[in-house]
PDB file of N, CA and C in Angstrom:
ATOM      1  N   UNK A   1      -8.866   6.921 -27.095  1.00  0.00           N
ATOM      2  CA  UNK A   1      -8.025   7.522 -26.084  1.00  0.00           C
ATOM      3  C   UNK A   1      -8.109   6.685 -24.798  1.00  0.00           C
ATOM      4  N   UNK A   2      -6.842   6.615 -24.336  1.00  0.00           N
ATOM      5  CA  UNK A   2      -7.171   5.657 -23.063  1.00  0.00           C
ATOM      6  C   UNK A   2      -6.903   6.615 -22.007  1.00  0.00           C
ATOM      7  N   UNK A   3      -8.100   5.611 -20.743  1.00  0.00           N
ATOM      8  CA  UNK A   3      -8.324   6.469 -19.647  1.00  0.00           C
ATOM      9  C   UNK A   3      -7.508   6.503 -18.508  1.00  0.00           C
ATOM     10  N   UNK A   4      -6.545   6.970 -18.075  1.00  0.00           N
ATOM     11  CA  UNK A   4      -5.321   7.231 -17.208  1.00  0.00           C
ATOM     12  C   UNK A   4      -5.382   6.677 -16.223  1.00  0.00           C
ATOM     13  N   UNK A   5      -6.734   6.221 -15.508  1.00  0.00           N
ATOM     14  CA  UNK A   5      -7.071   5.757 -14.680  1.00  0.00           C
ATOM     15  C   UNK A   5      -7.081   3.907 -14.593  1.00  0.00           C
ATOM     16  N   UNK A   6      -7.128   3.084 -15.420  1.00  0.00           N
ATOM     17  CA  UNK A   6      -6.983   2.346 -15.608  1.00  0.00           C
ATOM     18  C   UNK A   6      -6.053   1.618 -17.180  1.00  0.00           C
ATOM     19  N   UNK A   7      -5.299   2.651 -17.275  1.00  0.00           N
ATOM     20  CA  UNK A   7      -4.372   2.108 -18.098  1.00  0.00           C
ATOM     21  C   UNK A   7      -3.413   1.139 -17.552  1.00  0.00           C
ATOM     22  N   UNK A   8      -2.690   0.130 -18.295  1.00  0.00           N
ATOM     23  CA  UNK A   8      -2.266  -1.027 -17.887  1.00  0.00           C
ATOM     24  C   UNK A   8      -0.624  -0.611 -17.560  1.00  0.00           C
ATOM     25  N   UNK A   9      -0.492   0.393 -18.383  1.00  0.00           N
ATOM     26  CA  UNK A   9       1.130   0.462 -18.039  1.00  0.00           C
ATOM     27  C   UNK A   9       1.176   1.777 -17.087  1.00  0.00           C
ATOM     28  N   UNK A  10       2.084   1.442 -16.783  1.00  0.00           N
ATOM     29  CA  UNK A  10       2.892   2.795 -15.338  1.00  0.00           C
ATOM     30  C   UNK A  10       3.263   2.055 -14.626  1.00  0.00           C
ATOM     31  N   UNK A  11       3.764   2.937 -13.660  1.00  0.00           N
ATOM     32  CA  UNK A  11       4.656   2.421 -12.777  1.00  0.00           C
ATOM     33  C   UNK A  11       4.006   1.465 -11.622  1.00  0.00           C
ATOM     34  N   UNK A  12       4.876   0.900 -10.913  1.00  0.00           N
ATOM     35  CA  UNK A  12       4.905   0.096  -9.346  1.00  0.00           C
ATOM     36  C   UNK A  12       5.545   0.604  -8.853  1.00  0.00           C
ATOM     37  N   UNK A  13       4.906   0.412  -7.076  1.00  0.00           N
ATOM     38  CA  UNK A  13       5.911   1.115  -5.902  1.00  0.00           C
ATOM     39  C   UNK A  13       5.421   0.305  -5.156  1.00  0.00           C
ATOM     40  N   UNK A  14       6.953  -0.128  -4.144  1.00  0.00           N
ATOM     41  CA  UNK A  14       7.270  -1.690  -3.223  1.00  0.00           C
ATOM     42  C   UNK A  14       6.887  -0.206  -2.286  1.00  0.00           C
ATOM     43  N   UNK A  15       6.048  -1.155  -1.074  1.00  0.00           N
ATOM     44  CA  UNK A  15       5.599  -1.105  -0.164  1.00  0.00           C
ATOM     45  C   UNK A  15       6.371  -2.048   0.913  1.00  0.00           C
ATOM     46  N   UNK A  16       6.933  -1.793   2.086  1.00  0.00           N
ATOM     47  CA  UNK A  16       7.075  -2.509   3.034  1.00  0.00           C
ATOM     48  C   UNK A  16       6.917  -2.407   4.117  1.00  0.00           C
ATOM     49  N   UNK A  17       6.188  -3.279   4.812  1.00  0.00           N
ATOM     50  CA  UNK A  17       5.587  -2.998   6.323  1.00  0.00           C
ATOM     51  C   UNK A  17       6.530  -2.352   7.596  1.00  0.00           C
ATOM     52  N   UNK A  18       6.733  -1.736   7.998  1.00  0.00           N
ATOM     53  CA  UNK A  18       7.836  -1.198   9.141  1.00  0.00           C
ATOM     54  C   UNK A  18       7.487  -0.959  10.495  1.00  0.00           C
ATOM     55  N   UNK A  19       5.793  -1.341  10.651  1.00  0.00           N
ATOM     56  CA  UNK A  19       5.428  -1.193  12.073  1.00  0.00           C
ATOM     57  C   UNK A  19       4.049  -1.762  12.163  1.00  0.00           C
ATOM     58  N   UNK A  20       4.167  -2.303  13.281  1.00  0.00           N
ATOM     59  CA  UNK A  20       2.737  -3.504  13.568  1.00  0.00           C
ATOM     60  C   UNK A  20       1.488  -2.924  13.501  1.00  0.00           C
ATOM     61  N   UNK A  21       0.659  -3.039  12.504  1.00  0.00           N
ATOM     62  CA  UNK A  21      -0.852  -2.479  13.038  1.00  0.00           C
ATOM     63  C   UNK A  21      -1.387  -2.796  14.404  1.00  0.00           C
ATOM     64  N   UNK A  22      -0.814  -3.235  15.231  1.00  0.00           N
ATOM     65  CA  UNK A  22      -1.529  -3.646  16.424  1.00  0.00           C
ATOM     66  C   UNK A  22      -1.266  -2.802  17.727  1.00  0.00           C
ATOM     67  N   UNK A  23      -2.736  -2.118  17.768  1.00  0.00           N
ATOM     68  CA  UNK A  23      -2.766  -1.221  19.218  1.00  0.00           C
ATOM     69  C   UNK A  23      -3.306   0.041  18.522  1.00  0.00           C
ATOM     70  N   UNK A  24      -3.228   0.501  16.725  1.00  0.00           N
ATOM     71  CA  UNK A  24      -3.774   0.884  16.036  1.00  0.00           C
ATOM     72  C   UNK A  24      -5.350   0.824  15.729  1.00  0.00           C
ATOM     73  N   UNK A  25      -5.494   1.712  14.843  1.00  0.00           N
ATOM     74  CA  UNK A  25      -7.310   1.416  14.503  1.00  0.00           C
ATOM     75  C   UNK A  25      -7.459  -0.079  13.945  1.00  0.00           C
ATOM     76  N   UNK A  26      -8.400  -0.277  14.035  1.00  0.00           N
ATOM     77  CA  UNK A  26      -8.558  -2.111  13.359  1.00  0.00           C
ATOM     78  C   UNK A  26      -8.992  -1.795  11.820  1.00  0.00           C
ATOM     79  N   UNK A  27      -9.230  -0.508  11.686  1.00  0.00           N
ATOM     80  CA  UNK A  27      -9.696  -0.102  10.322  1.00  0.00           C
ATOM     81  C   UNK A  27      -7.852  -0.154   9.290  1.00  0.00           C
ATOM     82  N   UNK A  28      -6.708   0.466  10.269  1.00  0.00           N
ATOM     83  CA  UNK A  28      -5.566   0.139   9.349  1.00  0.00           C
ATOM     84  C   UNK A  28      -4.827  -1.109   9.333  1.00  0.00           C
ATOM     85  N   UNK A  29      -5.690  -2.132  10.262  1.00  0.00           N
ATOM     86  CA  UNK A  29      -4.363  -3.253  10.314  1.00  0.00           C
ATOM     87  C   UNK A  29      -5.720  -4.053   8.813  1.00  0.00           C
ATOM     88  N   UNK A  30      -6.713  -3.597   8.631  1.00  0.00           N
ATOM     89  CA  UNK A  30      -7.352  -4.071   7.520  1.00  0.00           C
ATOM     90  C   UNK A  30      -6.799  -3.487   6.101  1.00  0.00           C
ATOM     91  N   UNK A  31      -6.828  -2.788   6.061  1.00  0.00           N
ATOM     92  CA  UNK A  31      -5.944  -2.117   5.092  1.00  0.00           C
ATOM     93  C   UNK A  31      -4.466  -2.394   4.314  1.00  0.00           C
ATOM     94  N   UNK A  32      -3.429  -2.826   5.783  1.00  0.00           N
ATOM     95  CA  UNK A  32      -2.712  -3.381   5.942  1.00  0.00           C
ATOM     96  C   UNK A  32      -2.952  -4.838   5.419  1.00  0.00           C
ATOM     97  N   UNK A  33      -3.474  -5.036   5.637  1.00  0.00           N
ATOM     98  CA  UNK A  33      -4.005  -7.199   4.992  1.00  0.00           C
ATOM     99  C   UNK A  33      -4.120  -6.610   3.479  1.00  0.00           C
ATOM    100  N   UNK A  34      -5.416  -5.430   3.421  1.00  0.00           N
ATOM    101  CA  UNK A  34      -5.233  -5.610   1.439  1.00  0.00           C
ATOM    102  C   UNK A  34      -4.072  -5.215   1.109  1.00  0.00           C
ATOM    103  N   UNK A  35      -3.281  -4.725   1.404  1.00  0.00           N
ATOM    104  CA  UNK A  35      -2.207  -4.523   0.430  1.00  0.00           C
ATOM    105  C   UNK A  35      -1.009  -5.287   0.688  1.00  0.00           C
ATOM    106  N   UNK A  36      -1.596  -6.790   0.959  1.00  0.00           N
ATOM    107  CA  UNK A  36      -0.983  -7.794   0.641  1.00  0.00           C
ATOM    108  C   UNK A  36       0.230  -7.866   1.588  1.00  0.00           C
ATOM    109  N   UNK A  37       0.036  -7.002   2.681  1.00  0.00           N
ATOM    110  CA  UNK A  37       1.616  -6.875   4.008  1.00  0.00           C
ATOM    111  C   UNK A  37       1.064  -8.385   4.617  1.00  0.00           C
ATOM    112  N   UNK A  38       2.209  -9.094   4.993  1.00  0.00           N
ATOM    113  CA  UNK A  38       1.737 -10.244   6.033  1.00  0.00           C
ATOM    114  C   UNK A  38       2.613 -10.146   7.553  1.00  0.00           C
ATOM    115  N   UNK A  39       3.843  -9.553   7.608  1.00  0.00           N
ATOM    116  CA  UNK A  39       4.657  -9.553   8.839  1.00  0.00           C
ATOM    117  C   UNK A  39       5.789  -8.196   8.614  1.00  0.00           C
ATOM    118  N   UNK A  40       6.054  -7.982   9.554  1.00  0.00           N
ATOM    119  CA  UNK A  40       7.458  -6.848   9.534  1.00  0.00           C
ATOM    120  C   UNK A  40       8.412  -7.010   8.506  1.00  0.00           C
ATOM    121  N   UNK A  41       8.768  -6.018   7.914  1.00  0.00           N
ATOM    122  CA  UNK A  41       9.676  -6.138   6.906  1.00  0.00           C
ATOM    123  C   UNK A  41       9.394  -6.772   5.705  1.00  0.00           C
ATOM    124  N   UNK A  42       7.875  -7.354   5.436  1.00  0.00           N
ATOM    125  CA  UNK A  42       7.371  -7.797   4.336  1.00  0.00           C
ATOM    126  C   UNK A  42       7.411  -6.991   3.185  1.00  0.00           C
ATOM    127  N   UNK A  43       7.722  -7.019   2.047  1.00  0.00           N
ATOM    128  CA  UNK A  43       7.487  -5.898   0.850  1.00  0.00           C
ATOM    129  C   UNK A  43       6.959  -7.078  -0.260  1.00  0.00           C
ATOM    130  N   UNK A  44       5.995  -5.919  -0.578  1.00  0.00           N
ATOM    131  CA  UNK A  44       5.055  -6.128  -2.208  1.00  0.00           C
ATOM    132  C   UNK A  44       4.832  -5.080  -2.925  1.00  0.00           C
ATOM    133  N   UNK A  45       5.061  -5.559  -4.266  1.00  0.00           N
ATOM    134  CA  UNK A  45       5.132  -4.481  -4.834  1.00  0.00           C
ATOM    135  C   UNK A  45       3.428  -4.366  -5.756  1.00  0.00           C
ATOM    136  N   UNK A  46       2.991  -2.803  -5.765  1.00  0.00           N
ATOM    137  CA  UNK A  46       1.658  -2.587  -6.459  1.00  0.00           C
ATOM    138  C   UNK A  46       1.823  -1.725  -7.475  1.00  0.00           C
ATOM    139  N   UNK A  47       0.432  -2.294  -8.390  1.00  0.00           N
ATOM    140  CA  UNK A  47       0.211  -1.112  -9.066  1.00  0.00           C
ATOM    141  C   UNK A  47       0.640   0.658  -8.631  1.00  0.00           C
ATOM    142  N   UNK A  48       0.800   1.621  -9.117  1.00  0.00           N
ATOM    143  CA  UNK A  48       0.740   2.697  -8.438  1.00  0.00           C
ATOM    144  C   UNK A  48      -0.914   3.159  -9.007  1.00  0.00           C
ATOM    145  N   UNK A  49      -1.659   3.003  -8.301  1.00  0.00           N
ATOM    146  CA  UNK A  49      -3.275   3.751  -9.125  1.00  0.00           C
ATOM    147  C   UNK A  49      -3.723   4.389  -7.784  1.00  0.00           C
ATOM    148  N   UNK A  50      -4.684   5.755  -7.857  1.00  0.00           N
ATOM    149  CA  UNK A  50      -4.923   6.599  -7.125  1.00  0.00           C
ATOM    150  C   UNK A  50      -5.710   5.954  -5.804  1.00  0.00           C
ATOM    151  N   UNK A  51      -6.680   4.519  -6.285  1.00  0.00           N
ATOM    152  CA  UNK A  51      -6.508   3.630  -4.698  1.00  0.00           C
ATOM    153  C   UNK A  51      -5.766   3.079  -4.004  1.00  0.00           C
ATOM    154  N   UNK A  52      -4.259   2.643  -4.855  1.00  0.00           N
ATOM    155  CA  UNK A  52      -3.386   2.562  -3.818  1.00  0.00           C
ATOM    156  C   UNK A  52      -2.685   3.292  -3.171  1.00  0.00           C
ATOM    157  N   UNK A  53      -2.544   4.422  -3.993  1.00  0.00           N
ATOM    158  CA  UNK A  53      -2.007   5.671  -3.133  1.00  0.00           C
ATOM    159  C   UNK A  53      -2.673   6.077  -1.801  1.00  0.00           C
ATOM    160  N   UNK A  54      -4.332   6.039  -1.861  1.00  0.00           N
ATOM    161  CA  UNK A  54      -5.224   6.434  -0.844  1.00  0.00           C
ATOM    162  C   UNK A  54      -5.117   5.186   0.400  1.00  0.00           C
ATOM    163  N   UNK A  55      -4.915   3.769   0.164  1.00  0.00           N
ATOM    164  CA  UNK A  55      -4.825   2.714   1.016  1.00  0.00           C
ATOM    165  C   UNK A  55      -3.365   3.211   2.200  1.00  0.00           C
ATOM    166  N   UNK A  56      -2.204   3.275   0.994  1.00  0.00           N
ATOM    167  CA  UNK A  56      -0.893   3.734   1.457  1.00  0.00           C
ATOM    168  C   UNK A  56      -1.065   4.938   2.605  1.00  0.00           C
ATOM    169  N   UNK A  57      -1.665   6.093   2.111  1.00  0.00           N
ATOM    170  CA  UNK A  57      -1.716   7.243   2.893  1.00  0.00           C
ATOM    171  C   UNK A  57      -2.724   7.055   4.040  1.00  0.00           C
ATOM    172  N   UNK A  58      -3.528   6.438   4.721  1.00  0.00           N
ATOM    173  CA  UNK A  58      -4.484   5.707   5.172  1.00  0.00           C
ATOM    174  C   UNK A  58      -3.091   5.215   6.159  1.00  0.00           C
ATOM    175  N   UNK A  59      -2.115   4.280   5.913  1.00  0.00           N
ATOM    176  CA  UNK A  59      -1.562   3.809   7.037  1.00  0.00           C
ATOM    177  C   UNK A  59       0.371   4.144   6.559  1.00  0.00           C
ATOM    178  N   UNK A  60       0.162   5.118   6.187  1.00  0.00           N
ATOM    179  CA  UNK A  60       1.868   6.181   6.052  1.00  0.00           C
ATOM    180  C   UNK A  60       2.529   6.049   7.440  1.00  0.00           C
ATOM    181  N   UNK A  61       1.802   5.753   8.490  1.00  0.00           N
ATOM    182  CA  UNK A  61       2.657   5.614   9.648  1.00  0.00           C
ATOM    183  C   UNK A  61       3.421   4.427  10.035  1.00  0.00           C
ATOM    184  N   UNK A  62       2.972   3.487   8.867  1.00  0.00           N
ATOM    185  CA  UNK A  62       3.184   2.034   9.285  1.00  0.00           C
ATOM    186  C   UNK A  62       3.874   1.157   8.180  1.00  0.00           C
ATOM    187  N   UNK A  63       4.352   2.247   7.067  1.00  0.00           N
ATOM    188  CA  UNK A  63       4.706   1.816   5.686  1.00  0.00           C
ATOM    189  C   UNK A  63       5.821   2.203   5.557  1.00  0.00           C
ATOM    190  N   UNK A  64       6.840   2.090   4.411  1.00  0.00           N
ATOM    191  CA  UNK A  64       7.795   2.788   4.032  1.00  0.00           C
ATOM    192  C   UNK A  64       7.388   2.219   2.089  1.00  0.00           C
ATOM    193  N   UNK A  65       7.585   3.994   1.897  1.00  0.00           N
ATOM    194  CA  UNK A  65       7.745   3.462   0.030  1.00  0.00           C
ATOM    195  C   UNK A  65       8.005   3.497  -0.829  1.00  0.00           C
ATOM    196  N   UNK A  66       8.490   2.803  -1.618  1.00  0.00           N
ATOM    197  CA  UNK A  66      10.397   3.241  -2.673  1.00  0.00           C
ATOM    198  C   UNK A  66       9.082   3.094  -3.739  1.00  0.00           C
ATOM    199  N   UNK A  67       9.446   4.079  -4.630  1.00  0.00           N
ATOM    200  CA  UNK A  67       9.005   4.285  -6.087  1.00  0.00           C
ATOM    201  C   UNK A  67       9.806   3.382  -6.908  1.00  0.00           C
TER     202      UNK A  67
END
């Protein structure tokens, strides 16, 4: 039985940056770096797994994110 948690298939959801971590905690413009944002309007797309959801919600003020 495979474990849901690290199964290989499911979905991705594009992430794109929509507002500067800067003037923010330094804890979300780090956050912001792992999930691979580099400038405004940047999008990458991730795994969807329950740490990226938690990274995402962590800086929801500064993201926008299409399933």
């Amino acid at each position: 039985m495979a474990n849901h948690r690290t199964d290989t298939k499911g979905g991705t959801v594009k992430v794109t940056l929509t507002k500067s971590p800067t003037g923010f905690n330094r804890n979300q413009g780090t956050v912001v770096k792992a999930l691979g944002l580099r400038r405004i309007r940047h999008s990458v797309e991730l795994k969807d797994t329950p740490a990226t959801r938690g990274m995402i919600h962590k800086v929801r003020h500064l993201v926008e994110v299409t399933e």
